[in-house]
Protein backbone atom coordinates (compact mmCIF):
# COMPACT_ATOMS: atom_id res chain seq x y z
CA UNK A 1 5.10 -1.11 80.44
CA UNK A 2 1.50 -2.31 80.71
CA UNK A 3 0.23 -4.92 79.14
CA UNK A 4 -2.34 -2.95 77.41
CA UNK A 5 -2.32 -5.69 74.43
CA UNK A 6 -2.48 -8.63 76.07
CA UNK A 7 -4.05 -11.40 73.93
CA UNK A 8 -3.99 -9.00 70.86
CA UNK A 9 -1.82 -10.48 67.78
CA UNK A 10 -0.09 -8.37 65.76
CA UNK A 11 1.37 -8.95 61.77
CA UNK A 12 3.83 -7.43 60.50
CA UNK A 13 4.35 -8.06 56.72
CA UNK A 14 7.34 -7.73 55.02
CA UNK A 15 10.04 -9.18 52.84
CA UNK A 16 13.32 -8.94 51.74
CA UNK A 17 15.04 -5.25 52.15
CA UNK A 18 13.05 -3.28 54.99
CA UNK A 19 14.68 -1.44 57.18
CA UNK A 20 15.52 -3.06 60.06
CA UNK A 21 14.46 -0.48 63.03
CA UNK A 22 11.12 -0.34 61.48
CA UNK A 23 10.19 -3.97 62.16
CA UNK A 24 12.41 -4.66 65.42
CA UNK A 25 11.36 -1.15 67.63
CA UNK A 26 7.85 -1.16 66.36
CA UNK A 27 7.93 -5.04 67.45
CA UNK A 28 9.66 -4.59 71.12
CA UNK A 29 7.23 -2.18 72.05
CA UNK A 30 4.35 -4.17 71.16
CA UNK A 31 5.50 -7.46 72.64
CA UNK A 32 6.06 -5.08 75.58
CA UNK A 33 3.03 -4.32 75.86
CA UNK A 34 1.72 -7.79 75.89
CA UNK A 35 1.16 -8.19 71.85
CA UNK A 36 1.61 -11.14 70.27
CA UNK A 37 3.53 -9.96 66.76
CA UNK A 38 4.39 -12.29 64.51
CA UNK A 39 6.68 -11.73 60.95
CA UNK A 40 4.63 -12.48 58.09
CA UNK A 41 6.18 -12.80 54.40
CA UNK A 42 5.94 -14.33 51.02
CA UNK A 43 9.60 -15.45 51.55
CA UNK A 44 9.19 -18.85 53.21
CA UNK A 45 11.98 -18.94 55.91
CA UNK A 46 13.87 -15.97 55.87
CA UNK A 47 13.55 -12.42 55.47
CA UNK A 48 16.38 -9.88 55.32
CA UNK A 49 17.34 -6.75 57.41
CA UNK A 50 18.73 -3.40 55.77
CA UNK A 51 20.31 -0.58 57.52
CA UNK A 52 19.28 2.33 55.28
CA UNK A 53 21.83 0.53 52.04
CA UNK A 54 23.59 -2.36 53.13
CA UNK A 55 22.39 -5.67 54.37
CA UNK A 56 21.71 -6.05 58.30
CA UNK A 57 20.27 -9.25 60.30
CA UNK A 58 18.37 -11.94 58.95
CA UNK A 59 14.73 -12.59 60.53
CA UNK A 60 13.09 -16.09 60.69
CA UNK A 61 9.33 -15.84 59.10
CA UNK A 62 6.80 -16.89 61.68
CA UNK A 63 3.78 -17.30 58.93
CA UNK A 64 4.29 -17.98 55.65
CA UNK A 65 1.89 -15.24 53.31
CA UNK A 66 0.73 -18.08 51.56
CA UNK A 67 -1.47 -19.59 54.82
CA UNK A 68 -1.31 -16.44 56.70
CA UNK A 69 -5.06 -15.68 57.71
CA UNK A 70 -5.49 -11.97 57.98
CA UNK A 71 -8.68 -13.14 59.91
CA UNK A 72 -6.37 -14.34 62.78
CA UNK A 73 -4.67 -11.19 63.37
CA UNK A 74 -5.89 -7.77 65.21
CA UNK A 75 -4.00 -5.54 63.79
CA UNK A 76 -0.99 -5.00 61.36
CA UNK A 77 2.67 -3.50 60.93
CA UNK A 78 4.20 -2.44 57.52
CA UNK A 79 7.69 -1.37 58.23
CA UNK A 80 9.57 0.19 55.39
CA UNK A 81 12.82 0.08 53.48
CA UNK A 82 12.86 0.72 49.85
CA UNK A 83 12.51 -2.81 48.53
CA UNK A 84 10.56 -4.04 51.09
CA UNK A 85 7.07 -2.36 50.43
CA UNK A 86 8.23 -2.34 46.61
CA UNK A 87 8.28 -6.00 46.33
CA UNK A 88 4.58 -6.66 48.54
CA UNK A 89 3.04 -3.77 46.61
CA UNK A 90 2.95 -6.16 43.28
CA UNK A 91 2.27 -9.41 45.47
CA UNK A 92 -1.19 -10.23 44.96
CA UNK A 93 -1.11 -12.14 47.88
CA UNK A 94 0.63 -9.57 49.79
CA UNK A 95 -2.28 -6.70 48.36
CA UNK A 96 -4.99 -9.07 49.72
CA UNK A 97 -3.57 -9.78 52.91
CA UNK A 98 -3.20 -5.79 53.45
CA UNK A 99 -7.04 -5.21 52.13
CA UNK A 100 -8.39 -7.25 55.07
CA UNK A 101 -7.40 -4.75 57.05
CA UNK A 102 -8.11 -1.73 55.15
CA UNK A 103 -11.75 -2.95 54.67
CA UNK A 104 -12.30 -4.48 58.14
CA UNK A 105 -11.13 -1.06 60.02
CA UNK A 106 -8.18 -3.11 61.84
CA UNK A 107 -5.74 -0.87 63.15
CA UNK A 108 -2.82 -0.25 60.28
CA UNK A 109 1.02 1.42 61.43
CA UNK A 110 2.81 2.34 58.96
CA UNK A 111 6.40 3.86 58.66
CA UNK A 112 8.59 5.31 55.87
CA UNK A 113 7.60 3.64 52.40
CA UNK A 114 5.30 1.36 54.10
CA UNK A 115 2.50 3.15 53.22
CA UNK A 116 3.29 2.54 49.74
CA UNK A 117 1.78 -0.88 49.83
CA UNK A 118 -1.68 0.63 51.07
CA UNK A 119 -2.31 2.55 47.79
CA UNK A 120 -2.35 -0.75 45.94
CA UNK A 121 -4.86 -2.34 48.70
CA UNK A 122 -7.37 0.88 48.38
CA UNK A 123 -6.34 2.30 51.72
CA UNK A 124 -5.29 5.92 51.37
CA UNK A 125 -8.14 7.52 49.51
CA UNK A 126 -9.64 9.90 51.75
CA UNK A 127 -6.71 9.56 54.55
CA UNK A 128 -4.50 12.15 56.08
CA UNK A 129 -0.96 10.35 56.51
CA UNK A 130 3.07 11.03 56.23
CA UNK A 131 5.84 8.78 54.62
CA UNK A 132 8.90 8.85 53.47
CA UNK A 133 9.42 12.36 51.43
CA UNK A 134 10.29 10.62 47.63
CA UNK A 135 6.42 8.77 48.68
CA UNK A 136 4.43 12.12 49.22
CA UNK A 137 3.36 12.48 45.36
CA UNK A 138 2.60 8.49 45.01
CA UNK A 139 0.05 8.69 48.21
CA UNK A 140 -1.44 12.30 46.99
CA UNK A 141 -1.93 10.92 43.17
CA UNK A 142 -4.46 7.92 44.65
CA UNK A 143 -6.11 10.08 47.33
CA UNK A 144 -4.55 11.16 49.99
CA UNK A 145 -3.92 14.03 52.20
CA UNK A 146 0.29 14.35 52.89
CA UNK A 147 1.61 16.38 55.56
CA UNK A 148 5.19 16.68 56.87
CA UNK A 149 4.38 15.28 60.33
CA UNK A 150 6.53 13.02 62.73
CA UNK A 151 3.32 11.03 63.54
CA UNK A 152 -0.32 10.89 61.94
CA UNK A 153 -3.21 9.44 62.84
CA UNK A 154 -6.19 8.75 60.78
CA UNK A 155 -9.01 6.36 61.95
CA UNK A 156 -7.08 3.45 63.04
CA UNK A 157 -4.15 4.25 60.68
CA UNK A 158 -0.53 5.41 62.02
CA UNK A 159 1.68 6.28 59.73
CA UNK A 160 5.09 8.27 60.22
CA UNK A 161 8.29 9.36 58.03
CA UNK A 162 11.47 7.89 58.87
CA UNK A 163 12.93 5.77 61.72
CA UNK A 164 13.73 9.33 63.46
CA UNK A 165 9.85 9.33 64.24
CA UNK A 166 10.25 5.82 65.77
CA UNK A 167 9.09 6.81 69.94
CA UNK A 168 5.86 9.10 68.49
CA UNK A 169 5.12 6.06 65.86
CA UNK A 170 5.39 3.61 68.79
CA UNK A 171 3.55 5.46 70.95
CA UNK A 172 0.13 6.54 68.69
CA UNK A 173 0.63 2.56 67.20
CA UNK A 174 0.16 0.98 70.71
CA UNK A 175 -2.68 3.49 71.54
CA UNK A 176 -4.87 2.64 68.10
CA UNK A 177 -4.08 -1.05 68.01
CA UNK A 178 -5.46 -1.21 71.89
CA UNK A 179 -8.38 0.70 70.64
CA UNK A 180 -9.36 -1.82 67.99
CA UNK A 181 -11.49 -1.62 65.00
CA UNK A 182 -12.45 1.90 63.87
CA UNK A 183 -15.09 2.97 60.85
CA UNK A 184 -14.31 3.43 58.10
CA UNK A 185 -15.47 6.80 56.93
């Protein structure tokens, strides 16, 4: 693949309980091509794996959320799970962290309940997007356009349903985080 990210760093927040596919195929084709991504959590070693409802791998946290500068990264990954985006949505830390990027136009990818955490940081308002089905009423309540859509893009913002929508979300992610900032409308 080409390196069409080189020098470009990548988070990708989460915590315990996302589902696994959504951080580790998102993450092989951005170090792939040429990203630097980088697991960033509130949990200070550790973060665990799920496949759909029972435990999978455990993932060693490259930045702790605590002295994770949003400033330092390009562009940012919010896999989903259930728990996962569930937990960050009430982290404070984890809300500020995700407004950087809302508010800076960095590129945001977002799969399955990921997109849950950007209602709490102000980013859906005003946004066409997908998620997870049980999600569609939570992201139309604070703003939102939902469609039933394997992939959708939205100035800078990728979002998709389920890990079946995995090659299109990889795909439209690499293309808008090469791309860079966009306006915010």
């Amino acid at each position: 693949m080409q390196a069409k990210l080189l020098g470009k760093r990548v988070a990708i927040l989460v915590s315990d309980g996302f589902e696994q596919i959504e951080l580790t195929d998102p993450r092989d084709a951005l170090t792939g091509a040429g990203a630097e991504a980088k697991i960033v959590s509130p949990r200070p070693r550790e973060v665990q794996g799920w496949h759909h409802d029972e435990k999978a791998d455990r993932f060693a946290v490259d930045v702790a959320l605590k002295g994770a500068r949003p400033e330092d990264f390009d562009a940012l990954l919010l896999p989903g799970g259930v728990m996962n985006p569930d937990t960050l949505r009430i982290d404070a830390d984890a809300v500020r962290f995700i407004s950087h990027f809302v508010t800076s136009g960095k590129p945001i990818a977002a799969i399955c309940h990921g997109p849950w955490t950007l209602i709490e940081a102000g980013g859906v308002a005003g946004r066409r997007m997908t998620s997870y089905k049980s999600i569609k009423s939570d992201l139309e309540n604070a703003g939102a356009t939902w469609v039933d859509e394997a992939v959708v893009v939205d100035r800078g913002l990728v979002t998709s349903r389920n890990p079946g929508d995995l090659e299109a979300f990889n795909k439209k992610m690499l293309e808008e985080f090469a791309e860079g900032r966009h306006a915010r409308a």
